[in-house]
PDB file of N, CA and C in Angstrom:
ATOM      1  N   UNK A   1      26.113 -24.004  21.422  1.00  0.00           N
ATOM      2  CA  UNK A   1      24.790 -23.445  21.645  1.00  0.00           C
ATOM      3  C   UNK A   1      24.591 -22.189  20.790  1.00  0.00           C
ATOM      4  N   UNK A   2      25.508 -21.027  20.367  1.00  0.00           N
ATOM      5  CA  UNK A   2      25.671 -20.144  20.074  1.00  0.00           C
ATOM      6  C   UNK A   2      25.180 -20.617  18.516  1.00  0.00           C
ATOM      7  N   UNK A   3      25.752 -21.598  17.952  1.00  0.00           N
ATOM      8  CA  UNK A   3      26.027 -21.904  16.437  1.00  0.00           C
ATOM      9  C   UNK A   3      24.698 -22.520  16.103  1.00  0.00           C
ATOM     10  N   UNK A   4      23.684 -23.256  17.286  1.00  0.00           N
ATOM     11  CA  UNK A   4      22.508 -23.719  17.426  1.00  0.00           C
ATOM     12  C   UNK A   4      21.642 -22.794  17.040  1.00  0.00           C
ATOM     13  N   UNK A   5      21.781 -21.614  17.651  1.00  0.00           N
ATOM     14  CA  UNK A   5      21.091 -20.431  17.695  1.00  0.00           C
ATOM     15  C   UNK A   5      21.144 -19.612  16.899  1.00  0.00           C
ATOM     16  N   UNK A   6      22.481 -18.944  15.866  1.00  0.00           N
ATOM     17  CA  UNK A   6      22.580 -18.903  14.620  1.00  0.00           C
ATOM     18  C   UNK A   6      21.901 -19.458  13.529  1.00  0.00           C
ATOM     19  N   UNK A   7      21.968 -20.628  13.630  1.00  0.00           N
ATOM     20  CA  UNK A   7      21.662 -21.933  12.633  1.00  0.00           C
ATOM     21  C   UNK A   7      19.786 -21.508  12.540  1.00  0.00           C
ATOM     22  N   UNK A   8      19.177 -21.563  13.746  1.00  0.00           N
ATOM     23  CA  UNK A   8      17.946 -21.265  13.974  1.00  0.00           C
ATOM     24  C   UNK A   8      17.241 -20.085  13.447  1.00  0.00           C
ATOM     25  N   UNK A   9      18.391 -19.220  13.731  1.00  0.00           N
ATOM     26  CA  UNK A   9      17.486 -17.767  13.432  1.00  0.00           C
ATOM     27  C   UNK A   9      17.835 -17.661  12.104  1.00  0.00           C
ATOM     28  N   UNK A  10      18.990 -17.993  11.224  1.00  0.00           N
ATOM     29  CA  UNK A  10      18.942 -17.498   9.606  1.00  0.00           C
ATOM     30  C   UNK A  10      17.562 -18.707   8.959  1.00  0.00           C
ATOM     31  N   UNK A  11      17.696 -19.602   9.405  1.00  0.00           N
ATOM     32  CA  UNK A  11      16.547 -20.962   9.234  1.00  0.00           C
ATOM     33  C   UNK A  11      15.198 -20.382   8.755  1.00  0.00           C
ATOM     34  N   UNK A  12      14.808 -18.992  10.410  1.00  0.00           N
ATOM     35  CA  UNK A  12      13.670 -18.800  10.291  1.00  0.00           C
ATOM     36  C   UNK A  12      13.611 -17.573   9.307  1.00  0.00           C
ATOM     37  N   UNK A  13      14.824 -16.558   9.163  1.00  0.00           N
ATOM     38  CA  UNK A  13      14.565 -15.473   8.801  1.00  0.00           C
ATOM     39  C   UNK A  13      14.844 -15.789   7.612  1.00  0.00           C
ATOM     40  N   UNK A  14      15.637 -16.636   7.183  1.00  0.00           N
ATOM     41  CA  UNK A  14      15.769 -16.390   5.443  1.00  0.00           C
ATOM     42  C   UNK A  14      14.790 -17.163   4.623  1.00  0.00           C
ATOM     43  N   UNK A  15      13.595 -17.438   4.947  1.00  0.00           N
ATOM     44  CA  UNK A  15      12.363 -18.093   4.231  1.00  0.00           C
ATOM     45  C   UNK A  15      11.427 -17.347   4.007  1.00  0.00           C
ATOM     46  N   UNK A  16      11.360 -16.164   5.290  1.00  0.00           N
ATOM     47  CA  UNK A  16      10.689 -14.955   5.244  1.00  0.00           C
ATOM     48  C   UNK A  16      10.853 -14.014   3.517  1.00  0.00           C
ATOM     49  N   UNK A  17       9.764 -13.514   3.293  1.00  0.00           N
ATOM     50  CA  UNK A  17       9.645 -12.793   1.986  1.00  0.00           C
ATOM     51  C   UNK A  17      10.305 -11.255   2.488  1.00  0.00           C
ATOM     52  N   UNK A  18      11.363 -10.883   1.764  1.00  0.00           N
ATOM     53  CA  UNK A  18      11.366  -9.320   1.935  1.00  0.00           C
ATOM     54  C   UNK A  18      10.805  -8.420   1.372  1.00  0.00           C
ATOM     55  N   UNK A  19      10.202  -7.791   1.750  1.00  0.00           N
ATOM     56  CA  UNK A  19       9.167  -6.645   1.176  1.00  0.00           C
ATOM     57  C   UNK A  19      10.013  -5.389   0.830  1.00  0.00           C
ATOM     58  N   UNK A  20       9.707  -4.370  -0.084  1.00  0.00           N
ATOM     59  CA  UNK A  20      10.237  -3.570  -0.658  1.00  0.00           C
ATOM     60  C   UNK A  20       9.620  -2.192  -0.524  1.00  0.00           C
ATOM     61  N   UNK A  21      10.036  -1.028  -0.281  1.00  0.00           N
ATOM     62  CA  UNK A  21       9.517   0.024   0.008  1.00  0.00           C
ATOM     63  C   UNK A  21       8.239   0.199  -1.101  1.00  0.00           C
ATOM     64  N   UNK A  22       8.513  -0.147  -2.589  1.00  0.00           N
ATOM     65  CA  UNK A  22       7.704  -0.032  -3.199  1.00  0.00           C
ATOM     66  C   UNK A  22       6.618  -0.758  -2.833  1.00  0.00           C
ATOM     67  N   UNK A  23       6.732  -2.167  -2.221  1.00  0.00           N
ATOM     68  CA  UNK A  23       5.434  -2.890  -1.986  1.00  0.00           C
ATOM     69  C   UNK A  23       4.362  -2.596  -0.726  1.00  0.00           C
ATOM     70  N   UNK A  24       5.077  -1.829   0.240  1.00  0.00           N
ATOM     71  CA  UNK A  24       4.166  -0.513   0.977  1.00  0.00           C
ATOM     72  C   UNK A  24       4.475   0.614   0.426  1.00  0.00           C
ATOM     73  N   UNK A  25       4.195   1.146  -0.144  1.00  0.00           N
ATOM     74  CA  UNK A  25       3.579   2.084  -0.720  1.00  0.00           C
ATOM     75  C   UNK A  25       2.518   1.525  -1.448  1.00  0.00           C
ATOM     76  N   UNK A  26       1.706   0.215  -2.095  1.00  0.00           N
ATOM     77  CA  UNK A  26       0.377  -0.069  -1.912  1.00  0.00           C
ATOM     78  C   UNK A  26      -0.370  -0.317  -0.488  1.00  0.00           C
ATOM     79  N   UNK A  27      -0.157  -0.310   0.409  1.00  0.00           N
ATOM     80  CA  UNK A  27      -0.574  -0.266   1.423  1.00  0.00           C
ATOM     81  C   UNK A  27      -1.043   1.442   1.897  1.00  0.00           C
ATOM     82  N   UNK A  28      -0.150   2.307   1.503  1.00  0.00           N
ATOM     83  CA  UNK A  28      -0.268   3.622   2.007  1.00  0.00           C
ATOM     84  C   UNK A  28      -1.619   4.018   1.023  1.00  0.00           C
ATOM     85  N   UNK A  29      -1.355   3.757  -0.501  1.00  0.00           N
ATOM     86  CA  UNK A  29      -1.971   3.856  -1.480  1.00  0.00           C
ATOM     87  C   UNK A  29      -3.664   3.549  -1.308  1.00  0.00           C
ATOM     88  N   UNK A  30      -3.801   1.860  -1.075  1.00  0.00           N
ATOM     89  CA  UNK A  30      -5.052   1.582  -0.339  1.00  0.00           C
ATOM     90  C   UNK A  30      -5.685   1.951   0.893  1.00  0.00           C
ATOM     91  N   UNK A  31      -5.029   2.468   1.971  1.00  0.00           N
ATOM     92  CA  UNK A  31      -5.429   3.015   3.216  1.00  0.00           C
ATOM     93  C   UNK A  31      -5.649   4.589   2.794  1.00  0.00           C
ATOM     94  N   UNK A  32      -5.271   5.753   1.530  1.00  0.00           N
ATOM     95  CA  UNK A  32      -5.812   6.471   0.991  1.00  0.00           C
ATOM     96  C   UNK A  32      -7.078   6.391   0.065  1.00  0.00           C
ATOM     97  N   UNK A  33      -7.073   4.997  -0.695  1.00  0.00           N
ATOM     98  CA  UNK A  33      -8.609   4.925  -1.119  1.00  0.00           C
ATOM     99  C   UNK A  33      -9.462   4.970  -0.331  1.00  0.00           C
ATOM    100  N   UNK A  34      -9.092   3.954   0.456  1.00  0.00           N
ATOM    101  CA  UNK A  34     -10.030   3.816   1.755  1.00  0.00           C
ATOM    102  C   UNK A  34     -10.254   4.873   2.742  1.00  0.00           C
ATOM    103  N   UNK A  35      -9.835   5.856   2.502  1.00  0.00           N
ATOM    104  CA  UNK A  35     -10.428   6.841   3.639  1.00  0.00           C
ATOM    105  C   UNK A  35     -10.527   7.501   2.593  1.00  0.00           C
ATOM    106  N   UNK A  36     -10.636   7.699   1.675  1.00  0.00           N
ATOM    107  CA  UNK A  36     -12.037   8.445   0.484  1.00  0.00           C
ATOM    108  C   UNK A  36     -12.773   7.771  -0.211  1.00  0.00           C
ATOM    109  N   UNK A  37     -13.217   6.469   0.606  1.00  0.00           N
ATOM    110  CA  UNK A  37     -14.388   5.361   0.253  1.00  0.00           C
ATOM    111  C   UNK A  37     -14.741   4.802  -0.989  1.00  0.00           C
ATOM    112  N   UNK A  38     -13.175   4.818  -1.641  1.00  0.00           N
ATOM    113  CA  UNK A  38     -12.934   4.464  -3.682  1.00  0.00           C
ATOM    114  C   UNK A  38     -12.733   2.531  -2.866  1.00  0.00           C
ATOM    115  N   UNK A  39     -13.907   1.696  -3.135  1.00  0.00           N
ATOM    116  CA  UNK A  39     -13.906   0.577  -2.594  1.00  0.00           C
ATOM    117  C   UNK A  39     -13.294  -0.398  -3.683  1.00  0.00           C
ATOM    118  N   UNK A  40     -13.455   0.394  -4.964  1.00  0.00           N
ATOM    119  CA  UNK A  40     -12.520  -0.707  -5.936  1.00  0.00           C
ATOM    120  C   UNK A  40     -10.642  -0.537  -5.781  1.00  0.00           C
ATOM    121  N   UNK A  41     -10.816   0.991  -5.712  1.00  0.00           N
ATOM    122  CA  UNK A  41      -9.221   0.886  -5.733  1.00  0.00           C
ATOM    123  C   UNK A  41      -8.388   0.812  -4.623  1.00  0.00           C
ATOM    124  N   UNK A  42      -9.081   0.877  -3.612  1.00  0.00           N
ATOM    125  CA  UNK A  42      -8.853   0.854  -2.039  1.00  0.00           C
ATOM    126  C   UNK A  42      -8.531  -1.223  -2.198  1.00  0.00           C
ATOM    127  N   UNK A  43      -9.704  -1.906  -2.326  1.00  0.00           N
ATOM    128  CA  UNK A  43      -9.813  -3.432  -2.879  1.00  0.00           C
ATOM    129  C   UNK A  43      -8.395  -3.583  -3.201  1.00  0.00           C
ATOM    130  N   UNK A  44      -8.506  -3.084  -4.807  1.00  0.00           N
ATOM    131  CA  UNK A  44      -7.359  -3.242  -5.551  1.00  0.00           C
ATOM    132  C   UNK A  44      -5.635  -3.209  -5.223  1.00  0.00           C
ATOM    133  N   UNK A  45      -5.655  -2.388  -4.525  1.00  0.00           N
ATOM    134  CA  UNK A  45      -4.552  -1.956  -3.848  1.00  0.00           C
ATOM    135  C   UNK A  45      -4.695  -3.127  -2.813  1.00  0.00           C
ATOM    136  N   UNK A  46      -4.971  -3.379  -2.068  1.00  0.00           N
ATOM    137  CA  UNK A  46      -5.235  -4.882  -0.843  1.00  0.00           C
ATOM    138  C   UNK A  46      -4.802  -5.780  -1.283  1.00  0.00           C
ATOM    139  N   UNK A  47      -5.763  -6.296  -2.736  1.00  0.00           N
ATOM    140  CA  UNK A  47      -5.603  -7.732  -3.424  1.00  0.00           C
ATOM    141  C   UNK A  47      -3.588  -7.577  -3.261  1.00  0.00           C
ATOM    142  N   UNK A  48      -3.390  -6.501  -4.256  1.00  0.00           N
ATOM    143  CA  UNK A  48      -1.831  -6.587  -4.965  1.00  0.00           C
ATOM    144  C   UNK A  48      -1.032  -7.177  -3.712  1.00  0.00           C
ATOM    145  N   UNK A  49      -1.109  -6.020  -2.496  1.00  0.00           N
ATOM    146  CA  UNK A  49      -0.310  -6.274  -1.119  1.00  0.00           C
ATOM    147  C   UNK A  49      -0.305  -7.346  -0.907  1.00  0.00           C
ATOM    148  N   UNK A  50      -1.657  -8.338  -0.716  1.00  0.00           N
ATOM    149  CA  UNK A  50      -1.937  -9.221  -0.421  1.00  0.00           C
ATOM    150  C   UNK A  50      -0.579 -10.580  -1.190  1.00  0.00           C
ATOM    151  N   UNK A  51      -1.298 -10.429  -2.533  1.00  0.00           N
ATOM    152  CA  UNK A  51      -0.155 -10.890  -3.359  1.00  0.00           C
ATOM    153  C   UNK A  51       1.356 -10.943  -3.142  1.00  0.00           C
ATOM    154  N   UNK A  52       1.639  -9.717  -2.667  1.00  0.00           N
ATOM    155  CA  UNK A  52       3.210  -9.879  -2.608  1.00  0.00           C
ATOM    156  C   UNK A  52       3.387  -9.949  -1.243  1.00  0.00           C
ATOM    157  N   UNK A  53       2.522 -10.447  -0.116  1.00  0.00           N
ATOM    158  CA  UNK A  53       2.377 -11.025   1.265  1.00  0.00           C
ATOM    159  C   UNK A  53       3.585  -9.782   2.006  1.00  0.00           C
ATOM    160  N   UNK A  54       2.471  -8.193   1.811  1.00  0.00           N
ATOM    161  CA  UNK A  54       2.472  -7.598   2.825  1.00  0.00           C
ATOM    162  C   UNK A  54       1.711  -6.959   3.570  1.00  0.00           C
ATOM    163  N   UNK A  55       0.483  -7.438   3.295  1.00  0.00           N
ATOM    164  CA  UNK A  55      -0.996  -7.210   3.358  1.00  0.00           C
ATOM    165  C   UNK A  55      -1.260  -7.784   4.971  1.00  0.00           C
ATOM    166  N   UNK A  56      -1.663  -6.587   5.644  1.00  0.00           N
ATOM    167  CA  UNK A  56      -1.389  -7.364   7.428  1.00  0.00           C
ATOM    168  C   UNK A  56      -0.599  -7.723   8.137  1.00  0.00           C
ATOM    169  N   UNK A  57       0.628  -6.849   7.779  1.00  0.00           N
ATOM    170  CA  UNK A  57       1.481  -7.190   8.692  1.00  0.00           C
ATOM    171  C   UNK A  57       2.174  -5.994   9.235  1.00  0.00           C
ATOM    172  N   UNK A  58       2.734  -5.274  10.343  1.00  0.00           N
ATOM    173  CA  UNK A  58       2.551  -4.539  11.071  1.00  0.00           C
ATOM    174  C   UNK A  58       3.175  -2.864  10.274  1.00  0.00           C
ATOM    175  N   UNK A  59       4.115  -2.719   9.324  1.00  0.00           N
ATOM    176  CA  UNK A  59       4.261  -1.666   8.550  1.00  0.00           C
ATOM    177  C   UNK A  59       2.936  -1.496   7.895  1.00  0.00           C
ATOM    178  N   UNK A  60       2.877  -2.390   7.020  1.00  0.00           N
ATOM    179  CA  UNK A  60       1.625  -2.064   6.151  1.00  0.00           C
ATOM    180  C   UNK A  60       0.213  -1.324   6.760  1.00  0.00           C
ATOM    181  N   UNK A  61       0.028  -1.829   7.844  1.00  0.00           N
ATOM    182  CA  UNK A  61      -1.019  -1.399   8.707  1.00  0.00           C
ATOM    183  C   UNK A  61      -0.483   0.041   9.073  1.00  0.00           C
ATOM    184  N   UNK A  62       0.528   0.112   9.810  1.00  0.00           N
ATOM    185  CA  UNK A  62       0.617   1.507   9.719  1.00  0.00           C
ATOM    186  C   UNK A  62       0.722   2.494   8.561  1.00  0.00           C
ATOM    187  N   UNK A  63       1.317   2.019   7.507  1.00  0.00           N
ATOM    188  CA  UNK A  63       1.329   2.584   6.161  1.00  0.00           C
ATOM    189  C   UNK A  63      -0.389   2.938   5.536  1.00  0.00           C
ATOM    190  N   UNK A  64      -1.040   1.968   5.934  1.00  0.00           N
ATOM    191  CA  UNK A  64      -2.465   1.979   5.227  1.00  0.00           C
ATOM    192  C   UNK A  64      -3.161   3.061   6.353  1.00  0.00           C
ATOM    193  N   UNK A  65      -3.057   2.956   8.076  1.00  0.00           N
ATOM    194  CA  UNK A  65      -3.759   4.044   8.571  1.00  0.00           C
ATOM    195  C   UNK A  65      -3.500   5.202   8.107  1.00  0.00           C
ATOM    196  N   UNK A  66      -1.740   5.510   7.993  1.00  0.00           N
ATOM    197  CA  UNK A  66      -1.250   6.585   7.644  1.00  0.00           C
ATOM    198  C   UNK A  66      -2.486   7.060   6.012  1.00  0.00           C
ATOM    199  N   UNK A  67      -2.405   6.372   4.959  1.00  0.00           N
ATOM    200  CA  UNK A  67      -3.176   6.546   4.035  1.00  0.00           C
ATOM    201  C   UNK A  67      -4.398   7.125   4.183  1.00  0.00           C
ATOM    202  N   UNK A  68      -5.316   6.094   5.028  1.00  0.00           N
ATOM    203  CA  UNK A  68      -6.740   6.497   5.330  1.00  0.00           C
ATOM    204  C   UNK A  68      -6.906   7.551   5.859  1.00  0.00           C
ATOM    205  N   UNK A  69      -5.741   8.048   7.011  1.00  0.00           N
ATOM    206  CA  UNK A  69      -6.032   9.460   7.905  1.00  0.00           C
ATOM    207  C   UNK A  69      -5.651  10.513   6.324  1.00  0.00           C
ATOM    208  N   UNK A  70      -4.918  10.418   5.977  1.00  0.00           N
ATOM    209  CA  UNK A  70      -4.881  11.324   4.469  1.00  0.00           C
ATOM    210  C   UNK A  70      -6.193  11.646   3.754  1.00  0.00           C
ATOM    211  N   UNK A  71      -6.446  10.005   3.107  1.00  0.00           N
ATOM    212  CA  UNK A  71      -7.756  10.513   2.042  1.00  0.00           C
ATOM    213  C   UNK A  71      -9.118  10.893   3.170  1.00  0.00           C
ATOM    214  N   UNK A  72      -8.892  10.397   4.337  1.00  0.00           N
ATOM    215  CA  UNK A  72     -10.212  10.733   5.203  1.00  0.00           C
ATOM    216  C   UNK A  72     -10.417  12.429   5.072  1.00  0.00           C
ATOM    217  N   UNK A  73      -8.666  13.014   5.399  1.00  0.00           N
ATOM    218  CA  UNK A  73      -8.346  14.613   5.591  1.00  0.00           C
ATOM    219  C   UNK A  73      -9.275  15.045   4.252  1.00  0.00           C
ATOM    220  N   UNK A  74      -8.371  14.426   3.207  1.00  0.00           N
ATOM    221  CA  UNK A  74      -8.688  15.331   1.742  1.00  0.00           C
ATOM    222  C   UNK A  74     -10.119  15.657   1.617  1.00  0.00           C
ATOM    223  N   UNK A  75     -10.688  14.288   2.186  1.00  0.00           N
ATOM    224  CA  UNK A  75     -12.611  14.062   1.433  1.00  0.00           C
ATOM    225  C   UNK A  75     -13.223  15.095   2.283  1.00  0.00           C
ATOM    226  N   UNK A  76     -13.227  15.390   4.075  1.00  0.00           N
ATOM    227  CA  UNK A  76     -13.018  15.896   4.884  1.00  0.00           C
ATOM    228  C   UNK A  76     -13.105  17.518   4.436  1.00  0.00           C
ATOM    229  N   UNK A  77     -12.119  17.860   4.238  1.00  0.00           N
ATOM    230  CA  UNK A  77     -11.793  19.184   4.159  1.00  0.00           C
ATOM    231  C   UNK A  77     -11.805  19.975   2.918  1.00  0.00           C
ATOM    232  N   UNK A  78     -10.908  19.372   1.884  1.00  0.00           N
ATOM    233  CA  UNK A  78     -10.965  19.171   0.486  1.00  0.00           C
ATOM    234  C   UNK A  78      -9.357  20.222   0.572  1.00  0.00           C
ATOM    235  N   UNK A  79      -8.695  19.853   1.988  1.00  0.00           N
ATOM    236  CA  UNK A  79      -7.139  20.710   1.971  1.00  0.00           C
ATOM    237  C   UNK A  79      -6.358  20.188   2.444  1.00  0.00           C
ATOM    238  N   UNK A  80      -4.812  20.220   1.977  1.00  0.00           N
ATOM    239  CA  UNK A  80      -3.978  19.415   2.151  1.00  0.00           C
ATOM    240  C   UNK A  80      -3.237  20.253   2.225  1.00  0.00           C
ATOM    241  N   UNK A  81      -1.838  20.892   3.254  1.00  0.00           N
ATOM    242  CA  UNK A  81      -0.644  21.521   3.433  1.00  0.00           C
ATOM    243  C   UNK A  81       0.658  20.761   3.665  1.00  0.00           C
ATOM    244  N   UNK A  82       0.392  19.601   4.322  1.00  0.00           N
ATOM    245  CA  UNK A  82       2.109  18.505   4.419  1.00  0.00           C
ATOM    246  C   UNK A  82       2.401  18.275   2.964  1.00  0.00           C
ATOM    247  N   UNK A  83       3.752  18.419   2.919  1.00  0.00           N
ATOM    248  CA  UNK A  83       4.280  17.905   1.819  1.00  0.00           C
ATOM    249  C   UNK A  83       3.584  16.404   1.449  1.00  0.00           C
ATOM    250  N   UNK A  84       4.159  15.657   3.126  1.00  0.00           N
ATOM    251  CA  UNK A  84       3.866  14.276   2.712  1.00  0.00           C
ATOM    252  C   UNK A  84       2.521  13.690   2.468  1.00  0.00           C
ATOM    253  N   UNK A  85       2.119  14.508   2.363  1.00  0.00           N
ATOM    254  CA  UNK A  85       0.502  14.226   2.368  1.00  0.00           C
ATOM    255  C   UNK A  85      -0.012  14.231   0.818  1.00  0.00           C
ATOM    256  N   UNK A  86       0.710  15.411   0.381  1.00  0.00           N
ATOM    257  CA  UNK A  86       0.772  15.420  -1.048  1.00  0.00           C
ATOM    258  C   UNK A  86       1.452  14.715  -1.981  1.00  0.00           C
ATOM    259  N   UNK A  87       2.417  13.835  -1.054  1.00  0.00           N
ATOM    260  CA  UNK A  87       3.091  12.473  -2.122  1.00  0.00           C
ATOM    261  C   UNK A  87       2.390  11.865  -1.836  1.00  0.00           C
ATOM    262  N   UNK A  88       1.650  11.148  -0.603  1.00  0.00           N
ATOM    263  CA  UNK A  88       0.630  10.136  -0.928  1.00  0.00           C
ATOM    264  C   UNK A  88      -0.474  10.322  -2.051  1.00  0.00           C
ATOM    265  N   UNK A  89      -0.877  11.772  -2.162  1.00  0.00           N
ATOM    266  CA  UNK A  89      -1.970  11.894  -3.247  1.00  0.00           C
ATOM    267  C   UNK A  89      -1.159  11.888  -4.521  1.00  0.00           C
ATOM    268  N   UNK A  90      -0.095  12.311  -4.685  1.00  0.00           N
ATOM    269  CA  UNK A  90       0.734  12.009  -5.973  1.00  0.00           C
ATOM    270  C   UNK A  90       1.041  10.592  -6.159  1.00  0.00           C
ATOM    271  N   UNK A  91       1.156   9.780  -5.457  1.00  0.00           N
ATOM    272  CA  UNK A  91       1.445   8.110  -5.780  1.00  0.00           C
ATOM    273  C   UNK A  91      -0.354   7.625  -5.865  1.00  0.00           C
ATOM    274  N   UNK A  92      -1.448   7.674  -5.300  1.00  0.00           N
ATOM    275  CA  UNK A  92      -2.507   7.278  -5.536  1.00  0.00           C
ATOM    276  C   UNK A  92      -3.007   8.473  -6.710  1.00  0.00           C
ATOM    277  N   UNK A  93      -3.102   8.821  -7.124  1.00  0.00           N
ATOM    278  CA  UNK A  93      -3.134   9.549  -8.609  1.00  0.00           C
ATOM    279  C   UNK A  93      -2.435   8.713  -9.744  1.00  0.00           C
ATOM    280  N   UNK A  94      -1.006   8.702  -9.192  1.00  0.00           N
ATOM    281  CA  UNK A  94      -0.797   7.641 -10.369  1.00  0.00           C
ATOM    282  C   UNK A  94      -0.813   6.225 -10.557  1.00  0.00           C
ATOM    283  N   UNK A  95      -1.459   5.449  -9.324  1.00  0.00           N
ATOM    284  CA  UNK A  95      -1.435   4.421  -9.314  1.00  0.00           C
ATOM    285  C   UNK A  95      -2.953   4.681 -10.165  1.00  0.00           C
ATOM    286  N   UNK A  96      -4.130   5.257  -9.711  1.00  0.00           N
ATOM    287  CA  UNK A  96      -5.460   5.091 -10.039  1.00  0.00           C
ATOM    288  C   UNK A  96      -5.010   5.619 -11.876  1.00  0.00           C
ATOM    289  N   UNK A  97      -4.591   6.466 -12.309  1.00  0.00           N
ATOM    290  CA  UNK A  97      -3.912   6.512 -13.586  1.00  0.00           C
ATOM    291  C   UNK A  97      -3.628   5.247 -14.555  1.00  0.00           C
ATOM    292  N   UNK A  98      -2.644   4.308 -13.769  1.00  0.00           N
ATOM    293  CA  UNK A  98      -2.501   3.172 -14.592  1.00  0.00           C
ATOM    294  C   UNK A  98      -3.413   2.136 -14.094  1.00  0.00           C
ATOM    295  N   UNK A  99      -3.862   2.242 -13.321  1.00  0.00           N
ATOM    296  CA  UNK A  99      -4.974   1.026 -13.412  1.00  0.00           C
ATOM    297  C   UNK A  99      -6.284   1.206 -14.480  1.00  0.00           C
ATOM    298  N   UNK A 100      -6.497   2.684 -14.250  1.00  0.00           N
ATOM    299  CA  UNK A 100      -7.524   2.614 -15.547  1.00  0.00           C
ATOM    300  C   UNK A 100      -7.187   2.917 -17.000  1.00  0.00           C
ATOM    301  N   UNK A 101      -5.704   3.318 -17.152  1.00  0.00           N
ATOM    302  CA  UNK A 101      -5.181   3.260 -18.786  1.00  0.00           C
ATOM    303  C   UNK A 101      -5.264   1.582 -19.230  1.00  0.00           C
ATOM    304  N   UNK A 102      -4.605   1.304 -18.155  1.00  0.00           N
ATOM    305  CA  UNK A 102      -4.398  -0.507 -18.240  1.00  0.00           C
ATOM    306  C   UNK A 102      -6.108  -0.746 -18.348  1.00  0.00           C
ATOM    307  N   UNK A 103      -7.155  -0.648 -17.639  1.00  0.00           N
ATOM    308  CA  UNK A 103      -8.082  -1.629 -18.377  1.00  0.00           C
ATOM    309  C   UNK A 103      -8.804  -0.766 -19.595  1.00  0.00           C
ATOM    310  N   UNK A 104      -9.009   0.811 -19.569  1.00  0.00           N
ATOM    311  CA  UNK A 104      -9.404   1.135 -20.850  1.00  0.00           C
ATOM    312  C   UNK A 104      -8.790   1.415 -22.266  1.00  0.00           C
ATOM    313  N   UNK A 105      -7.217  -0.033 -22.065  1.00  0.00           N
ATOM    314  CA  UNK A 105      -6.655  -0.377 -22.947  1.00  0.00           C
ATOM    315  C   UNK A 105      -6.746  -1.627 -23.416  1.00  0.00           C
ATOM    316  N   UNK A 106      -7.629  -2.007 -22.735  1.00  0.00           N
ATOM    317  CA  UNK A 106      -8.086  -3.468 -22.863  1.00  0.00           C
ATOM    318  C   UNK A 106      -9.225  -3.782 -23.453  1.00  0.00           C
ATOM    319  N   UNK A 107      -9.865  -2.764 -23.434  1.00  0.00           N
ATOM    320  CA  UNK A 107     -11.505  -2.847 -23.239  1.00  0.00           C
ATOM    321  C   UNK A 107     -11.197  -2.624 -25.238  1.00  0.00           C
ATOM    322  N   UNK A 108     -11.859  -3.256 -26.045  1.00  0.00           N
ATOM    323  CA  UNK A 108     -12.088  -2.775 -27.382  1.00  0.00           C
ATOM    324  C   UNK A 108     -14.461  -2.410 -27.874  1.00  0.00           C
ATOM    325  N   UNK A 109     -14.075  -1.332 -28.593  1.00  0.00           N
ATOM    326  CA  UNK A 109     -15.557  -0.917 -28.957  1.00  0.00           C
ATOM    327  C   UNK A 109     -15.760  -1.121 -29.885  1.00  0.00           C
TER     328      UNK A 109
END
């Protein structure tokens, strides 16, 4: 029964996708657009999560409120004192950074 039950649970758990700290941190990233109402890069950040299927599932959600209560603070107040508050705006700075080098490297005039 024991070996039944083994057998079962690696079955279910090793099909499961493992997610990577880096892949919430788009979640934190988009739940900071989103609570400073940037609907493309807030989007953008979703789609990616989505993609690497961690988009809705119970870290991410907390990772993304955590975000939104941030950019809600920043837009809010326009002040930030937690450290950690200021790495979320340092990782959505540079995420919004390469998303628009990346397409106004694309774009030819």
């Amino acid at each position: 029964m024991k070996k039944l039950f083994l057998l079962l649970f690696f079955a279910i758990f090793s099909t499961t996708v493992t997610a990577t700290e880096e892949d919430y941190k788009l979640c934190t990233i988009g739940g900071y657009f989103s609570g400073t109402n940037d609907k493309f890069l807030s989007g953008l950040a979703a789609h990616i999560a989505e993609k690497k299927h961690v988009f809705g599932d119970p870290i991410c959600d907390a990772a993304w409120a955590n975000g939104y209560r941030v950019g809600e603070k920043l837009t809010r107040t326009g002040k930030i004192k937690d450290p950690s508050e200021r790495e979320i705006i340092q990782q959505a700075t540079a995420f919004s950074s390469k998303i628009y080098e990346t397409i106004s490297s694309r774009i030819k005039f």
